[in-house]
C-alpha atoms as a PDB file:
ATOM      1  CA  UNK A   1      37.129  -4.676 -12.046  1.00  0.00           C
ATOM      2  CA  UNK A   2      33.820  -6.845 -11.573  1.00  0.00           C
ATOM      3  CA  UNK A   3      31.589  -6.947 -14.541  1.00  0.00           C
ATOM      4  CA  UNK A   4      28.135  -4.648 -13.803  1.00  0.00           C
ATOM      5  CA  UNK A   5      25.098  -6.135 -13.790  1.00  0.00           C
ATOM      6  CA  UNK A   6      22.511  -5.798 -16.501  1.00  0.00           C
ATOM      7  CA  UNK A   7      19.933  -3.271 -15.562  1.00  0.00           C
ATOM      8  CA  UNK A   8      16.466  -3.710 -16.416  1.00  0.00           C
ATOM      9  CA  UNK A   9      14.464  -0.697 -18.002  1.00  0.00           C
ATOM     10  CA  UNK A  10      12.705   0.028 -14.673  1.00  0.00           C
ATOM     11  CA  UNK A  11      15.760   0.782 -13.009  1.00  0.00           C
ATOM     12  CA  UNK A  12      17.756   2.661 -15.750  1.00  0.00           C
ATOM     13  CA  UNK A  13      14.567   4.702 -15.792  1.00  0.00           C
ATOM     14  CA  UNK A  14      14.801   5.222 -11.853  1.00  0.00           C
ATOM     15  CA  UNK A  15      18.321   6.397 -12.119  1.00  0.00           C
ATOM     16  CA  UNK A  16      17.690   8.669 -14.625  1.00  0.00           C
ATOM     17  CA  UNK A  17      15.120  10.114 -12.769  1.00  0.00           C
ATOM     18  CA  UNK A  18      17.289  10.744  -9.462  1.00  0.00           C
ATOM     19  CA  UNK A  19      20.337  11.963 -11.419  1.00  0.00           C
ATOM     20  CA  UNK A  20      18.511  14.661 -14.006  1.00  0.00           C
ATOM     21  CA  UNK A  21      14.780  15.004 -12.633  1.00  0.00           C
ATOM     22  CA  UNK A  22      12.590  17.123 -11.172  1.00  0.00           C
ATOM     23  CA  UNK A  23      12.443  17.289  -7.161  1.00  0.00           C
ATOM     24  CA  UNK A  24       8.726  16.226  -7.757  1.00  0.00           C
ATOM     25  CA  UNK A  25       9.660  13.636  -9.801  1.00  0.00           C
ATOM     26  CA  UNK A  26      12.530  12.242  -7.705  1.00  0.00           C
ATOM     27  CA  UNK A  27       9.981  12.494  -5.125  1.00  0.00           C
ATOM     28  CA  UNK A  28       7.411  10.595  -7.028  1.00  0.00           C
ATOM     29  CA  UNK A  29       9.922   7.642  -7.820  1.00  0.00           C
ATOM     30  CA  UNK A  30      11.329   7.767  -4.610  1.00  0.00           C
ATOM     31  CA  UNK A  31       7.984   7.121  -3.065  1.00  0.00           C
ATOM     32  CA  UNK A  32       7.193   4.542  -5.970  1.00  0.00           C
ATOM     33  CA  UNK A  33       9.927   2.351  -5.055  1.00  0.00           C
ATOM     34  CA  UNK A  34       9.034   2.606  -1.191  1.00  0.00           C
ATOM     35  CA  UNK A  35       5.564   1.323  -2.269  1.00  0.00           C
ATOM     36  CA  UNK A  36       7.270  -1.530  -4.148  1.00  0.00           C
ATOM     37  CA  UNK A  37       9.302  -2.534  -1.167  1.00  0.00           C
ATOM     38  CA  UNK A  38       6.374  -2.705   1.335  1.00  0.00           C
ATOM     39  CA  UNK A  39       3.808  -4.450  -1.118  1.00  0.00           C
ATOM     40  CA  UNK A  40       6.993  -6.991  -1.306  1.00  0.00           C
ATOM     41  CA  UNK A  41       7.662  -7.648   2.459  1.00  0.00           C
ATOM     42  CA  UNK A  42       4.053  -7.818   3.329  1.00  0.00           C
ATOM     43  CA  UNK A  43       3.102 -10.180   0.313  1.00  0.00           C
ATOM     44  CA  UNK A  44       6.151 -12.371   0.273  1.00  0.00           C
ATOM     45  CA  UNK A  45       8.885 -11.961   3.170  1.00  0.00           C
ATOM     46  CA  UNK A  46       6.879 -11.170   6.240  1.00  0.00           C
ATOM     47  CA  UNK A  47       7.200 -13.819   9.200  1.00  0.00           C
ATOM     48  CA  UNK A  48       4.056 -14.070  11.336  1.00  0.00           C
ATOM     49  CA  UNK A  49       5.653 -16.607  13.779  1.00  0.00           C
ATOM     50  CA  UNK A  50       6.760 -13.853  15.938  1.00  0.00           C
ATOM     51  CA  UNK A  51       3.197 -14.019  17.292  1.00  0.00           C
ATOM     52  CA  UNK A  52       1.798 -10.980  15.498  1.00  0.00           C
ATOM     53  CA  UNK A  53      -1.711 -10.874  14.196  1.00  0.00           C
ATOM     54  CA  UNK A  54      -0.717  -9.879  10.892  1.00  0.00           C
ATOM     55  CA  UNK A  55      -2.294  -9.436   7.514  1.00  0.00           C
ATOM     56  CA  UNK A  56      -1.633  -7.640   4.389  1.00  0.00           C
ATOM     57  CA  UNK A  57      -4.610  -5.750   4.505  1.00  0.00           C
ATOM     58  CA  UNK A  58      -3.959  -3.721   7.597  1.00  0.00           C
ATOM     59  CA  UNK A  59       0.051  -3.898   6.678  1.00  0.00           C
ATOM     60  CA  UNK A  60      -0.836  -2.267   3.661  1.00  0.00           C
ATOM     61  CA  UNK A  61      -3.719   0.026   5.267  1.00  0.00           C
ATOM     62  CA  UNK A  62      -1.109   1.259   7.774  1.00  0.00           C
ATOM     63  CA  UNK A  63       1.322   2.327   5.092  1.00  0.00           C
ATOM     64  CA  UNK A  64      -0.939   4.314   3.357  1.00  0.00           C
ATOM     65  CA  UNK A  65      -1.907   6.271   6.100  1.00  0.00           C
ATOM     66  CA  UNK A  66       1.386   6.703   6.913  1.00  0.00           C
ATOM     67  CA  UNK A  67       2.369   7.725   3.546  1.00  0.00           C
ATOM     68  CA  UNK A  68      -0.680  10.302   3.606  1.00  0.00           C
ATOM     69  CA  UNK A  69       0.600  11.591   6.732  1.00  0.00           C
ATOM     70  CA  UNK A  70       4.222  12.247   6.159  1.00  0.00           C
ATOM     71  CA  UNK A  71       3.204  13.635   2.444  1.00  0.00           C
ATOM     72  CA  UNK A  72       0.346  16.517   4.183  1.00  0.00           C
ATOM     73  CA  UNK A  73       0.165  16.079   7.482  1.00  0.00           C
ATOM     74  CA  UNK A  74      -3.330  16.007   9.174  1.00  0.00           C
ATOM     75  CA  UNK A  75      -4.897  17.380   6.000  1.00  0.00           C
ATOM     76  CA  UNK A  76      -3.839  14.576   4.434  1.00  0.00           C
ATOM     77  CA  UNK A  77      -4.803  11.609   6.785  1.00  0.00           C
ATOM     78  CA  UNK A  78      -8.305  13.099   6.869  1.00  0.00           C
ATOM     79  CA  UNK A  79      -8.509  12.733   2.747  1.00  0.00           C
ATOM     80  CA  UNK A  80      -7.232   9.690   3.170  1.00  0.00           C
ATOM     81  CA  UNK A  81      -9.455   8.452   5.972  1.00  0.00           C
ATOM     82  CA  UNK A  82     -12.421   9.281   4.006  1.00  0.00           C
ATOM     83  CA  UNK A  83     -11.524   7.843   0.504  1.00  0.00           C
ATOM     84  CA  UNK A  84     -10.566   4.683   2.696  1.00  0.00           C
ATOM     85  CA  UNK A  85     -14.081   4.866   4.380  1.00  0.00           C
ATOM     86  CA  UNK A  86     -15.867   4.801   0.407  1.00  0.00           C
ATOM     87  CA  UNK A  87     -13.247   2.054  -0.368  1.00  0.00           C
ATOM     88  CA  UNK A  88     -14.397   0.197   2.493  1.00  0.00           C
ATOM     89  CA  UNK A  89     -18.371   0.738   1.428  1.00  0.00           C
ATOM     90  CA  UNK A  90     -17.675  -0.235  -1.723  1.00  0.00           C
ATOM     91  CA  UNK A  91     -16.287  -3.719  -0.611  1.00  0.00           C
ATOM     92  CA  UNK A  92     -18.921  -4.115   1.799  1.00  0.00           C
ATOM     93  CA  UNK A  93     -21.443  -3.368  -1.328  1.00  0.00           C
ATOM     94  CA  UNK A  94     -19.581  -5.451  -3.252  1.00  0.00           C
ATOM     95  CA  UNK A  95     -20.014  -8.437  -0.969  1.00  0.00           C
ATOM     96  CA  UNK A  96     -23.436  -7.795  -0.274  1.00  0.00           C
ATOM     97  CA  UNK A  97     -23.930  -8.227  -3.769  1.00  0.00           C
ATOM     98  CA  UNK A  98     -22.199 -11.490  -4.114  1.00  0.00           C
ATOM     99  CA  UNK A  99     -23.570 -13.001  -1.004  1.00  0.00           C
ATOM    100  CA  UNK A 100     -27.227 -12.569  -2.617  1.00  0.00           C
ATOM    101  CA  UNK A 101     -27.925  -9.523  -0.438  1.00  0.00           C
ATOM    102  CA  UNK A 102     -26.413 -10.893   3.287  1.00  0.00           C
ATOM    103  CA  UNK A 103     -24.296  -9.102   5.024  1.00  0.00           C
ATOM    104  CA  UNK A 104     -24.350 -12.188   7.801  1.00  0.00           C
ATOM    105  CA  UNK A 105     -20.783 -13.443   6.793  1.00  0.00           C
ATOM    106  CA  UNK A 106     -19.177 -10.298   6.252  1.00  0.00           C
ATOM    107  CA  UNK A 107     -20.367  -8.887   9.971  1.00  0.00           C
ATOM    108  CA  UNK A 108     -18.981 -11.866  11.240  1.00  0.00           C
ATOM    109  CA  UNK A 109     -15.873 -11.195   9.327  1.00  0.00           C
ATOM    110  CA  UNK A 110     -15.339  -7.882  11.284  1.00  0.00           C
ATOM    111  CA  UNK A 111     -16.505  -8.672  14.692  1.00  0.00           C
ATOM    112  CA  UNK A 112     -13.354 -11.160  14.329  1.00  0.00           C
ATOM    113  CA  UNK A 113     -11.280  -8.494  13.168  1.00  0.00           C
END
């Protein structure tokens, strides 16, 4: 039979989690790896050429939502709406405060969003 492959601690730990945990914690790792997978295609295997205007942000954005959705329905889009909203702030804050108090280039920056 074909020698196994070597597996790292990550994924011994993953497999011992679906064969002997919780259902929350299967659930947890579960969605862990899922989150692993999409930050992977959108940061290294995604092909724009198909004529999509894609970036990771909004990749990323859309997953959570999605994520918040299928995990508490409507309850849980609007909690995540709003703690995307303060994120959101915060950056614009953030840039404010880099940009020596203009907003110019960031308003820019959305209107071409």
């Amino acid at each position: 039979p074909p020698e196994s492959p070597q597996l790292s601690a990550t994924q011994k730990r993953y497999i011992s989690i679906q064969t002997s945990g919780t259902p929350e914690e299967i659930a947890s790792s579960n969605e862990a790896l899922l989150d692993h997978a999409v930050g992977t295609i959108n940061t290294m295997y995604y092909d724009s050429t198909g004529g999509n205007n894609f970036d990771t942000r909004t990749m990323y954005s859309r997953w959570g939502a999605l994520r918040a959705y299928a995990k508490d329905g409507e309850e849980g889009l609007d909690r995540w709406k709003r703690s995307e909203r303060r994120r959101m702030e915060r950056e614009r804050a953030d840039w404010v405060d880099v940009n020596g108090g203009s907003a110019s280039n960031l308003d820019d920056k959305d209107k071409a969003a």
